[in-house]
C-alpha atoms as a PDB file:
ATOM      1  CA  UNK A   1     -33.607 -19.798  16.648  1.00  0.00           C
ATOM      2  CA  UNK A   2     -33.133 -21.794  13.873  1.00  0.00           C
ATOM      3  CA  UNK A   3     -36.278 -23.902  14.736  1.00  0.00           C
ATOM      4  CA  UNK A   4     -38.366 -20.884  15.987  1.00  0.00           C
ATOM      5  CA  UNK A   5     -38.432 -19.428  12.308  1.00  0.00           C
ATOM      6  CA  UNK A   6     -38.524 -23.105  10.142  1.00  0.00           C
ATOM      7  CA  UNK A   7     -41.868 -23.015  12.555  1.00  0.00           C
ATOM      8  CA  UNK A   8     -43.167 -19.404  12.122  1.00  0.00           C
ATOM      9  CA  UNK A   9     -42.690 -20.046   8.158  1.00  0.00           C
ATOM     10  CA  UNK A  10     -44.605 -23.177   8.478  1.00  0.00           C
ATOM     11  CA  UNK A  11     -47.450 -21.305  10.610  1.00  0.00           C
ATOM     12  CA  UNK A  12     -47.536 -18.369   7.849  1.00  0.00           C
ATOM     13  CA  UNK A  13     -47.916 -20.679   5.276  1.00  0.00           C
ATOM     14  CA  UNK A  14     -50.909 -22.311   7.400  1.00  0.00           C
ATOM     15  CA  UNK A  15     -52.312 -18.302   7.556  1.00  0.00           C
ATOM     16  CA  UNK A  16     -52.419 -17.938   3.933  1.00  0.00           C
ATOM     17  CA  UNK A  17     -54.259 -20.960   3.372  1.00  0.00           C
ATOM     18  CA  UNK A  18     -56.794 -19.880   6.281  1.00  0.00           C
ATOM     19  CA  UNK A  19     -56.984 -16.587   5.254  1.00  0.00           C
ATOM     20  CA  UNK A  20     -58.875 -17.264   1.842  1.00  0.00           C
ATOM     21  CA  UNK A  21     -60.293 -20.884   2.807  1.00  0.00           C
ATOM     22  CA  UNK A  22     -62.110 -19.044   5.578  1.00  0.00           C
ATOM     23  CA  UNK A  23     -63.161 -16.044   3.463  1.00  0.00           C
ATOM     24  CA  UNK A  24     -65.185 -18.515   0.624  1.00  0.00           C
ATOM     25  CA  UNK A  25     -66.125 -20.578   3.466  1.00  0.00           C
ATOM     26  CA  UNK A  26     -63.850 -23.514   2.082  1.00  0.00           C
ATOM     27  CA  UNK A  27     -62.685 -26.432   4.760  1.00  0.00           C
ATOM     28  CA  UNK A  28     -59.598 -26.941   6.075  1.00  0.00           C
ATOM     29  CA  UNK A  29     -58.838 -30.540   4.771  1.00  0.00           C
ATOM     30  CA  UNK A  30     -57.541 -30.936   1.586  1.00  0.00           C
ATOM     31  CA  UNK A  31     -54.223 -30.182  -0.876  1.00  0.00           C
ATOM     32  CA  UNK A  32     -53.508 -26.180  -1.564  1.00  0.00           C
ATOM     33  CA  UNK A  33     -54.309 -24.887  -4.856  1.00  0.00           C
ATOM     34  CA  UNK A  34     -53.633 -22.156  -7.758  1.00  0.00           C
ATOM     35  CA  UNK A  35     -55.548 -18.967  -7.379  1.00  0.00           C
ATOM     36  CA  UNK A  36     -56.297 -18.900 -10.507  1.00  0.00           C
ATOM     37  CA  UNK A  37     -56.160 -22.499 -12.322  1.00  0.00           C
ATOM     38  CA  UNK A  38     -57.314 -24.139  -9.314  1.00  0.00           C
ATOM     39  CA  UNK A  39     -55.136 -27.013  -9.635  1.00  0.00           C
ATOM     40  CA  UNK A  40     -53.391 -28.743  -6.367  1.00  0.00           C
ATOM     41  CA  UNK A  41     -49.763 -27.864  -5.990  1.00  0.00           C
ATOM     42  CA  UNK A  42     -47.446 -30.306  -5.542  1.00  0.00           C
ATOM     43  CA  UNK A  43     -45.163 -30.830  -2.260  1.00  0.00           C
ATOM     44  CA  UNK A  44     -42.409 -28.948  -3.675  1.00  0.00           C
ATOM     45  CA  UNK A  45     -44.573 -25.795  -4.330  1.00  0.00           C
ATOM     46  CA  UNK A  46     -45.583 -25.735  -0.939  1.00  0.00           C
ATOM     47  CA  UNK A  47     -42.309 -24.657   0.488  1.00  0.00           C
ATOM     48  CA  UNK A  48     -42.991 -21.442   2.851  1.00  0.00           C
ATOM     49  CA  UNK A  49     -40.699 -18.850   0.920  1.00  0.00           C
ATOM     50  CA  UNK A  50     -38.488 -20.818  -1.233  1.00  0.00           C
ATOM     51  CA  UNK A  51     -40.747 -22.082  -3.588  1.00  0.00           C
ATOM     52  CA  UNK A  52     -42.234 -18.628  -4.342  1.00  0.00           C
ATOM     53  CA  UNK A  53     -38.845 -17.738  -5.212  1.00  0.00           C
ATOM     54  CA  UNK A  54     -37.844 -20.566  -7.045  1.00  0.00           C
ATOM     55  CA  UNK A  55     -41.050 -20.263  -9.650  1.00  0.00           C
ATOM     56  CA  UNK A  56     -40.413 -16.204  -9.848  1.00  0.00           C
ATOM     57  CA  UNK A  57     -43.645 -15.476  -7.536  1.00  0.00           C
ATOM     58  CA  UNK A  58     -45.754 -17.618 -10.497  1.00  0.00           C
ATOM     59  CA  UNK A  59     -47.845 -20.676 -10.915  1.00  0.00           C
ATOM     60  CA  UNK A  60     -45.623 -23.625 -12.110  1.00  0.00           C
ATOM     61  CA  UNK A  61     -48.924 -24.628 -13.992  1.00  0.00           C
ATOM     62  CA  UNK A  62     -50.726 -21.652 -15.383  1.00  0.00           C
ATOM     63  CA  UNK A  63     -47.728 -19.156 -15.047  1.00  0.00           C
ATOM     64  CA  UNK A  64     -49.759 -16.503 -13.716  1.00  0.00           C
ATOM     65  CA  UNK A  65     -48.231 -14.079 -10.860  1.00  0.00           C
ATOM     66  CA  UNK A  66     -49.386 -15.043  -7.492  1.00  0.00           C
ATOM     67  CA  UNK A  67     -49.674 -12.528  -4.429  1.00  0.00           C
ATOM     68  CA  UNK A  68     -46.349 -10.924  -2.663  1.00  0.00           C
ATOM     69  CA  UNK A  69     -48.563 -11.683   0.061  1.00  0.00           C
ATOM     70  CA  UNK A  70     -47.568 -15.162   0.959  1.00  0.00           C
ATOM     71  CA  UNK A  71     -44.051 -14.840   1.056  1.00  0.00           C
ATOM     72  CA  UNK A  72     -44.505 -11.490   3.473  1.00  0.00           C
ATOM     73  CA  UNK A  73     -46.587 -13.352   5.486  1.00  0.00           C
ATOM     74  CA  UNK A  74     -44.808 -16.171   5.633  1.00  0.00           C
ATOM     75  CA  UNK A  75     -41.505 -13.420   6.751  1.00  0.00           C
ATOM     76  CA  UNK A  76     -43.737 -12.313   8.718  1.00  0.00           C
ATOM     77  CA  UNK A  77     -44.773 -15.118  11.094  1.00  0.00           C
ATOM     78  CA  UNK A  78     -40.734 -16.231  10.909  1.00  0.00           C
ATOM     79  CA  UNK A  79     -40.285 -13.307  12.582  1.00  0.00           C
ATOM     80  CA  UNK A  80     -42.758 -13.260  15.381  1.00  0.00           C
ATOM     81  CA  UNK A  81     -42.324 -16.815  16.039  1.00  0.00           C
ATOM     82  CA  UNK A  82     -38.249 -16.020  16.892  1.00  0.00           C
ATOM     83  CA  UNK A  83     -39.465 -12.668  18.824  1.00  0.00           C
ATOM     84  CA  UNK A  84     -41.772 -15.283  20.785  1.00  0.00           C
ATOM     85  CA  UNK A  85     -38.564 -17.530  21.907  1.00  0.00           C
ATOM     86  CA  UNK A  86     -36.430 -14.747  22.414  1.00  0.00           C
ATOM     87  CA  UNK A  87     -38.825 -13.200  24.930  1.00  0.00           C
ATOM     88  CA  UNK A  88     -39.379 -16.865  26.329  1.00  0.00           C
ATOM     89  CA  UNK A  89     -35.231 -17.015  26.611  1.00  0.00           C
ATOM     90  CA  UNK A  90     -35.174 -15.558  30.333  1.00  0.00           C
ATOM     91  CA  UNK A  91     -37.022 -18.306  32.008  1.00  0.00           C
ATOM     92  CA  UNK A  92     -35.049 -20.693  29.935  1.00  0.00           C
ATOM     93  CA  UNK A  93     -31.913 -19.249  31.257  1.00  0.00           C
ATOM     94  CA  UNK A  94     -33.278 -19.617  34.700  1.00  0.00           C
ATOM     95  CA  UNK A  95     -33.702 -23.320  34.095  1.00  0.00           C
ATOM     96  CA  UNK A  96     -37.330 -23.160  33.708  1.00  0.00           C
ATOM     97  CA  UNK A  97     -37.845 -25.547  30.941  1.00  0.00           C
ATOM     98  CA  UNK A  98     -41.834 -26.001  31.420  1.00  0.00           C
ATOM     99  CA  UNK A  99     -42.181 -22.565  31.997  1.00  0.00           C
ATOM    100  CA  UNK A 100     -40.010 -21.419  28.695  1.00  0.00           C
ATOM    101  CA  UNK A 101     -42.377 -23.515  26.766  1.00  0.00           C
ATOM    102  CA  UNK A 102     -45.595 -22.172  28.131  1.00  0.00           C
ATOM    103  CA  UNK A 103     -44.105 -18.904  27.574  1.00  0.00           C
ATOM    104  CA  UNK A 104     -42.808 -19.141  24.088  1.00  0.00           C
ATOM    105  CA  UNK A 105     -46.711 -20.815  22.892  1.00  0.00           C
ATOM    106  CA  UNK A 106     -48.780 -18.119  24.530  1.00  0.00           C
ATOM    107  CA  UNK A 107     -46.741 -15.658  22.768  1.00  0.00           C
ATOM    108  CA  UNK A 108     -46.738 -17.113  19.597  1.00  0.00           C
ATOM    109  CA  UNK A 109     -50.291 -17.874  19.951  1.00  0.00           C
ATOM    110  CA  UNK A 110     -51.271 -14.235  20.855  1.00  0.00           C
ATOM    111  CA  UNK A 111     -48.971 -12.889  17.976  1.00  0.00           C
ATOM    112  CA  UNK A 112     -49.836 -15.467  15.042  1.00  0.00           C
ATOM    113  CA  UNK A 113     -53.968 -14.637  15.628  1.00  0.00           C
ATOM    114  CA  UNK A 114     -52.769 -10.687  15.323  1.00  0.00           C
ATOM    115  CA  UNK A 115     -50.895 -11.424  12.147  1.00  0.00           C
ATOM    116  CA  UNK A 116     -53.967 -13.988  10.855  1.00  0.00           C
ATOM    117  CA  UNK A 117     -56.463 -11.098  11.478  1.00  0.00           C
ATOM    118  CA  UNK A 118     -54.421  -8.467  10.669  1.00  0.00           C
ATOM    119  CA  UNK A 119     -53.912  -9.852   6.908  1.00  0.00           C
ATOM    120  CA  UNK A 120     -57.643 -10.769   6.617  1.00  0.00           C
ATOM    121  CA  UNK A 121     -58.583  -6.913   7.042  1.00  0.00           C
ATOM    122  CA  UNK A 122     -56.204  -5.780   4.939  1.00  0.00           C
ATOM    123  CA  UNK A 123     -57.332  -8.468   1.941  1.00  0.00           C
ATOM    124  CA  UNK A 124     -61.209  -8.509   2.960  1.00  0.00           C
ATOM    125  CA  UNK A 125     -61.749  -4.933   5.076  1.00  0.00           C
ATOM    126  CA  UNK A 126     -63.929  -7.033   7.325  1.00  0.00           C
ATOM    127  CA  UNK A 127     -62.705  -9.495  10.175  1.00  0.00           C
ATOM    128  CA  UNK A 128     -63.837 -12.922  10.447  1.00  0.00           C
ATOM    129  CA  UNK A 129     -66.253 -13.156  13.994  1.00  0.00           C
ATOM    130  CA  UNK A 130     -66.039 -16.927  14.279  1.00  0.00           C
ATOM    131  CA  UNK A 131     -62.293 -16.501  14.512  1.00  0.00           C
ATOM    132  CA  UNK A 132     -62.188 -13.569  16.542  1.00  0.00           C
ATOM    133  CA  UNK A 133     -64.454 -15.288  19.095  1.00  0.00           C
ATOM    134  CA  UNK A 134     -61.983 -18.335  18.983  1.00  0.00           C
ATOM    135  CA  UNK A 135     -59.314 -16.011  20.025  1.00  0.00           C
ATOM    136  CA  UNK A 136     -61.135 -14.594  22.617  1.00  0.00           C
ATOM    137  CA  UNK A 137     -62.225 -17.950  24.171  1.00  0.00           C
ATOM    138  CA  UNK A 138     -58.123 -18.916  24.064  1.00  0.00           C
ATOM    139  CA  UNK A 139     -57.457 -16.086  25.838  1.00  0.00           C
ATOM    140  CA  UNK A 140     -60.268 -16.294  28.451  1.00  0.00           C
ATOM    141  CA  UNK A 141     -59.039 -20.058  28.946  1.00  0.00           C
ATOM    142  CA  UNK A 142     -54.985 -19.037  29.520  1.00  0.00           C
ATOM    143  CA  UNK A 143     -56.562 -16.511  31.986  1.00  0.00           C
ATOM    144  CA  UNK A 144     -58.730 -18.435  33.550  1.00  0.00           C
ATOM    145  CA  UNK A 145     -55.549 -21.556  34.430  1.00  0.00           C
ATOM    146  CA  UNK A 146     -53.546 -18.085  35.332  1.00  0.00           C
ATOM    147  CA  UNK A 147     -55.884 -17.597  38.265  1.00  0.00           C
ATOM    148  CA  UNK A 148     -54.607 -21.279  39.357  1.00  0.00           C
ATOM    149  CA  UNK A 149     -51.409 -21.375  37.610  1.00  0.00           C
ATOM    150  CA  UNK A 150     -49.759 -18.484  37.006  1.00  0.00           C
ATOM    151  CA  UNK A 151     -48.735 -18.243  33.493  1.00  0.00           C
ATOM    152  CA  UNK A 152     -46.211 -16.311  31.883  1.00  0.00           C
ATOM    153  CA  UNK A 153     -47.112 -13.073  31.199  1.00  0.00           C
ATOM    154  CA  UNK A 154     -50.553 -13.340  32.192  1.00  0.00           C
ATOM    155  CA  UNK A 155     -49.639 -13.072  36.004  1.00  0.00           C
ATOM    156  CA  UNK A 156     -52.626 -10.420  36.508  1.00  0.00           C
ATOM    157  CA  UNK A 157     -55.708 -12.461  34.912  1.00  0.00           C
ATOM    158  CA  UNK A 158     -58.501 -10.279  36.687  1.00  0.00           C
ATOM    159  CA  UNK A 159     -56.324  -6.831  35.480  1.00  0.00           C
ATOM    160  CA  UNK A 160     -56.534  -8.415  31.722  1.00  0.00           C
ATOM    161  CA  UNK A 161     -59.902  -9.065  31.949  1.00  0.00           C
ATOM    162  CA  UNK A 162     -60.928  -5.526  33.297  1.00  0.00           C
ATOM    163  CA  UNK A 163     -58.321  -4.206  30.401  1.00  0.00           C
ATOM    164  CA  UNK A 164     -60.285  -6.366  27.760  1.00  0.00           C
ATOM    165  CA  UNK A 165     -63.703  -5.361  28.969  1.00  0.00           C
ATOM    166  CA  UNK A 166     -62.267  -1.474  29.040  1.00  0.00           C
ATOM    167  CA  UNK A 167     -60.786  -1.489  25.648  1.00  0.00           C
ATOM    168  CA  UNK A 168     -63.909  -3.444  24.477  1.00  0.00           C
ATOM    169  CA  UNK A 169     -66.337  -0.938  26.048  1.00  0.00           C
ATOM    170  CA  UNK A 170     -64.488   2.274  24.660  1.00  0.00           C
ATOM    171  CA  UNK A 171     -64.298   0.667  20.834  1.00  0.00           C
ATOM    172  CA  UNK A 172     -68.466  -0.168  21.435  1.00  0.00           C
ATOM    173  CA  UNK A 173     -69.151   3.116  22.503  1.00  0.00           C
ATOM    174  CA  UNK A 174     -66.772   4.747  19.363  1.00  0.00           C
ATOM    175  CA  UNK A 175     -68.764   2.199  17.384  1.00  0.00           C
ATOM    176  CA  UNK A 176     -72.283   3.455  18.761  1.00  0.00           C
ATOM    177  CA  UNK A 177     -71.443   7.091  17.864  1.00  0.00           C
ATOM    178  CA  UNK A 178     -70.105   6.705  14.506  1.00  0.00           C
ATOM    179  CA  UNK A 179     -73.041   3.861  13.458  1.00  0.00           C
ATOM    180  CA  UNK A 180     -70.312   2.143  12.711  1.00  0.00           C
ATOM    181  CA  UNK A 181     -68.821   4.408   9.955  1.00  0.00           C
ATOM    182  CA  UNK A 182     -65.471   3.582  11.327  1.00  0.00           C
ATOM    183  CA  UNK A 183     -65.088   0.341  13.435  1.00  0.00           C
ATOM    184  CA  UNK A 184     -67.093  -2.370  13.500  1.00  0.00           C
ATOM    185  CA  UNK A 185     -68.121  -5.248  15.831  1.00  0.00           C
ATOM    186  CA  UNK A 186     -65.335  -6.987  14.454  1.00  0.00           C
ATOM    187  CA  UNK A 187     -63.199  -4.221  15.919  1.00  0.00           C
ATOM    188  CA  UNK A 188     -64.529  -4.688  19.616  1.00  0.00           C
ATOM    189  CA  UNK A 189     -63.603  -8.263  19.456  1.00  0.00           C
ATOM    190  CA  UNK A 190     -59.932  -7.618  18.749  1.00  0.00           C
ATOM    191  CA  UNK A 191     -59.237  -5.400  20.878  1.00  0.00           C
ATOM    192  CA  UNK A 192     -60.878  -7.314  24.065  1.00  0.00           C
ATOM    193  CA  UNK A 193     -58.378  -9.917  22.492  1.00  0.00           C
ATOM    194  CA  UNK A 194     -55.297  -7.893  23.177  1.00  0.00           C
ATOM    195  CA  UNK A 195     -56.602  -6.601  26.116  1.00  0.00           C
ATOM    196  CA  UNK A 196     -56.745 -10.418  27.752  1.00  0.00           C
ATOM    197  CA  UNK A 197     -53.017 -10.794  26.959  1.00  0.00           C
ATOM    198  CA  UNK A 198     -51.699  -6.814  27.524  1.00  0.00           C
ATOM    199  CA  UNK A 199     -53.818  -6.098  30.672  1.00  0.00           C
ATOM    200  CA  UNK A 200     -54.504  -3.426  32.666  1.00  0.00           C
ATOM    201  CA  UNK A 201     -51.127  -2.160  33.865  1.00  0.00           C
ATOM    202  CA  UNK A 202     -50.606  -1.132  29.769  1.00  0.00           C
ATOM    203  CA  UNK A 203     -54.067   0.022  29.174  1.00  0.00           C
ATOM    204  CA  UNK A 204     -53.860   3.660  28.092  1.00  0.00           C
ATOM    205  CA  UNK A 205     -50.171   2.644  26.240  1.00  0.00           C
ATOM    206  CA  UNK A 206     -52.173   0.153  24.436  1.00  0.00           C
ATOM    207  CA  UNK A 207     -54.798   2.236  23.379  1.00  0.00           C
ATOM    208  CA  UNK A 208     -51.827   5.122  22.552  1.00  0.00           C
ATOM    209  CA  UNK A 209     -50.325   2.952  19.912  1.00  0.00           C
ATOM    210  CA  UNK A 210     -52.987   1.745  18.671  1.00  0.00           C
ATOM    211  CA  UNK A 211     -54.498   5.078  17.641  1.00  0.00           C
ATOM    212  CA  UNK A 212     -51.211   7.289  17.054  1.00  0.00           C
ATOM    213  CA  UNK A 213     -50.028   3.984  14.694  1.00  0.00           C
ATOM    214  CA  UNK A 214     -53.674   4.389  12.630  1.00  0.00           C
ATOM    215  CA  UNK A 215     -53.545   8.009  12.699  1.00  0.00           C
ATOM    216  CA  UNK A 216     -50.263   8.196  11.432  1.00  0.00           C
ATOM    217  CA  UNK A 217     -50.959   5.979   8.490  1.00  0.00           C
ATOM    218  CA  UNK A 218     -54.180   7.430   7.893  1.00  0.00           C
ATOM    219  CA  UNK A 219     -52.473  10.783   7.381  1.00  0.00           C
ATOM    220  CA  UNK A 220     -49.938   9.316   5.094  1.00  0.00           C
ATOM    221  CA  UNK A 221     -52.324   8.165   2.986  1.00  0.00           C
ATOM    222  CA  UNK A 222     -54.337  10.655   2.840  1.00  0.00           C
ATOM    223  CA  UNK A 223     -51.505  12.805   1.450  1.00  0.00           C
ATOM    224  CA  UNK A 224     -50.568   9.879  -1.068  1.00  0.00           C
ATOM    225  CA  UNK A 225     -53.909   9.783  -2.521  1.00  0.00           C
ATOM    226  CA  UNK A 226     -54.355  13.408  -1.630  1.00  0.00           C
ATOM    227  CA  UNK A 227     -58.273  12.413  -0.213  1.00  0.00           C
ATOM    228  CA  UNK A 228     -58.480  14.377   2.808  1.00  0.00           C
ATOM    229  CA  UNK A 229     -62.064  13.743   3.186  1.00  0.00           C
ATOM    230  CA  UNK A 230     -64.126  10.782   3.516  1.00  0.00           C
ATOM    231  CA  UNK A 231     -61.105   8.535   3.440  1.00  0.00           C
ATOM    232  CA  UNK A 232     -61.203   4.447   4.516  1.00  0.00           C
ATOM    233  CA  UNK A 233     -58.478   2.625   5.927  1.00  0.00           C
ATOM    234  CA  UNK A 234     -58.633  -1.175   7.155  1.00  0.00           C
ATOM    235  CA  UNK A 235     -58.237  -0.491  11.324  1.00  0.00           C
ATOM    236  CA  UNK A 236     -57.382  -4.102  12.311  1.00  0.00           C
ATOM    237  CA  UNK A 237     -53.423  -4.195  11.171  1.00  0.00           C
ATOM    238  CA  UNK A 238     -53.398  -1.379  13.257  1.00  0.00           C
ATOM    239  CA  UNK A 239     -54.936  -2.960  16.520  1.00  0.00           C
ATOM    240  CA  UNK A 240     -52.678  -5.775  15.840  1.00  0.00           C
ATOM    241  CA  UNK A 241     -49.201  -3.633  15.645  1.00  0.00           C
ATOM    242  CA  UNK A 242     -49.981  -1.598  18.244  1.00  0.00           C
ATOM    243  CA  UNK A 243     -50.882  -4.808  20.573  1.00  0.00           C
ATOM    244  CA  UNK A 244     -47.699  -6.605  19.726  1.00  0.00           C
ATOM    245  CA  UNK A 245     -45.455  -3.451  20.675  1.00  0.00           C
ATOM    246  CA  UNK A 246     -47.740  -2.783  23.515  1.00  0.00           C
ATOM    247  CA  UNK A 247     -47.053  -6.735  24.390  1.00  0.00           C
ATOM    248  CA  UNK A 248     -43.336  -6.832  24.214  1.00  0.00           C
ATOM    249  CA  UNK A 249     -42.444  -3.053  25.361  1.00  0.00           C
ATOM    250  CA  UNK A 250     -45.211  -1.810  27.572  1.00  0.00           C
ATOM    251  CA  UNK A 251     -43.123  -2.144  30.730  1.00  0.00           C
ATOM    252  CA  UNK A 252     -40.047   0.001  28.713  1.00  0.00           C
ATOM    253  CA  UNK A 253     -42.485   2.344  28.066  1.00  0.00           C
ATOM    254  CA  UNK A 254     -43.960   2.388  31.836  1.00  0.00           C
ATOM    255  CA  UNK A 255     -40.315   2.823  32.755  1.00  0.00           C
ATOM    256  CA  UNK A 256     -39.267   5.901  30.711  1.00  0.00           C
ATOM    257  CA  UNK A 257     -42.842   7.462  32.021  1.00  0.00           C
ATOM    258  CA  UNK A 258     -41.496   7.345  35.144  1.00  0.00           C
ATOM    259  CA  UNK A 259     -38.678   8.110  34.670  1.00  0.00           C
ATOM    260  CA  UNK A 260     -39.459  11.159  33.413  1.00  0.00           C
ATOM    261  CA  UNK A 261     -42.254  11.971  36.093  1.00  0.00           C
ATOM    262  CA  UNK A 262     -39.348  11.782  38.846  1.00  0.00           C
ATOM    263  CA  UNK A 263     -36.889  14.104  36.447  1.00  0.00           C
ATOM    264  CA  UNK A 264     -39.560  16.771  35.930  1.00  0.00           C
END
């Protein structure tokens, strides 16, 4: 577990640096920097967590406050990359080494583009189509072996592609109504993502949370800013929480439906 989170604070760290690199259309390559005095930090400011907490949250150079961003983010990732091995543990226990590791990376890899794109609506309020599309062509790909191969939770790759085209097709006709007032096209690509990696059998669960999770905070802000009317909120972190709980509990939640059908 140990491992799992050194690796999930690496990955955060590599977020942040996307995050804005991608937004001024900066490269990859090349050493970090200050925000704000631009100059390169050295190796030992570059330590996910601990070296925003060693400098007080503040350039070592300039001494100007840096975003509580990086170190949630960083937190952040940690976390989902542990969640990913834990729900990867089973097959491990079952002596499936190969398959633990498949299952552990598509998890991880499904959960680290949700936190990526979740962070870049909430700093931007716009979501970055190049990436979204890169998503979407990963999980086409994993699908597309799963049809071969069965992989790990993608065991029903023609139900996640009808759930991707479904979710897709409800967001573009929302999107069509509203003249895009609300959502956007960036919108339709994410949730097609989740849809490739949730499927079909969670569909209408997936599309609960995701709206109940939005509406919820959109009503609590409303009342903090006491707007009632005319009122924005960034949509994506809300696609992305509500397709991570949809990922890891939709079958709980199946369950207790049941359940409940056969009490009543």
């Amino acid at each position: 577990m140990v491992f799992s989170f050194l690796l999930g604070l690496a990955l955060g760290s590599f977020i942040n640096m996307a995050v804005y690199r991608i937004d001024k259309g900066e490269k990859f390559f090349g050493r970090s920097y200050c925000d704000h005095c631009h100059k390169e930090l050295a190796l030992r400011e570059l330590i996910p967590v601990v070296s925003y907490l060693i400098y007080k949250g503040k350039c070592r150079s300039c001494g100007k406050k840096l975003s509580l961003s990086y170190p949630i983010v960083e937190l952040a990732s940690g976390a989902l990359s542990m969640l990913s091995f834990t729900l990867a543990f089973p097959y491990l226990a079952d002596g499936n080494i190969s398959v633990f590791i498949f299952a552990a990376i598509i998890a991880l890899s499904f959960f680290e583009f949700l936190l990526f794109f979740a962070v870049y609506d909430f700093l931007f309020w716009e979501l970055d189509v190049l990436t979204l599309k890169l998503a979407l062509c990963l999980g086409i790909i994993l699908n597309l072996i799963s049809l071969i191969y069965p992989l790990p939770y993608l065991t029903d790759p023609l139900g996640n592609f009808l759930a991707a085209v479904t979710l897709a097709g409800i967001i573009y006709v929302v999107v069509l109504l509203t003249d895009g007032s609300g959502m956007g096209a960036g919108d339709i690509y994410l949730f097609a993502f989740v849809g490739l990696f949730t499927g079909i059998d969670a569909l209408l669960i997936t599309f609960t949370l995701i709206v109940t999770i939005g509406a919820v905070f959109g009503v609590i802000k409303s009342l903090v800013v006491r707007k009632y009317q005319g009122l924005l909120i960034q949509f994506a972190p809300f696609i992305c929480i509500g397709g991570i709980l949809s990922f890891i509990l939709h079958e709980q939640i199946l369950q207790l439906i049941q359940s409940w059908f056969l009490y009543i």
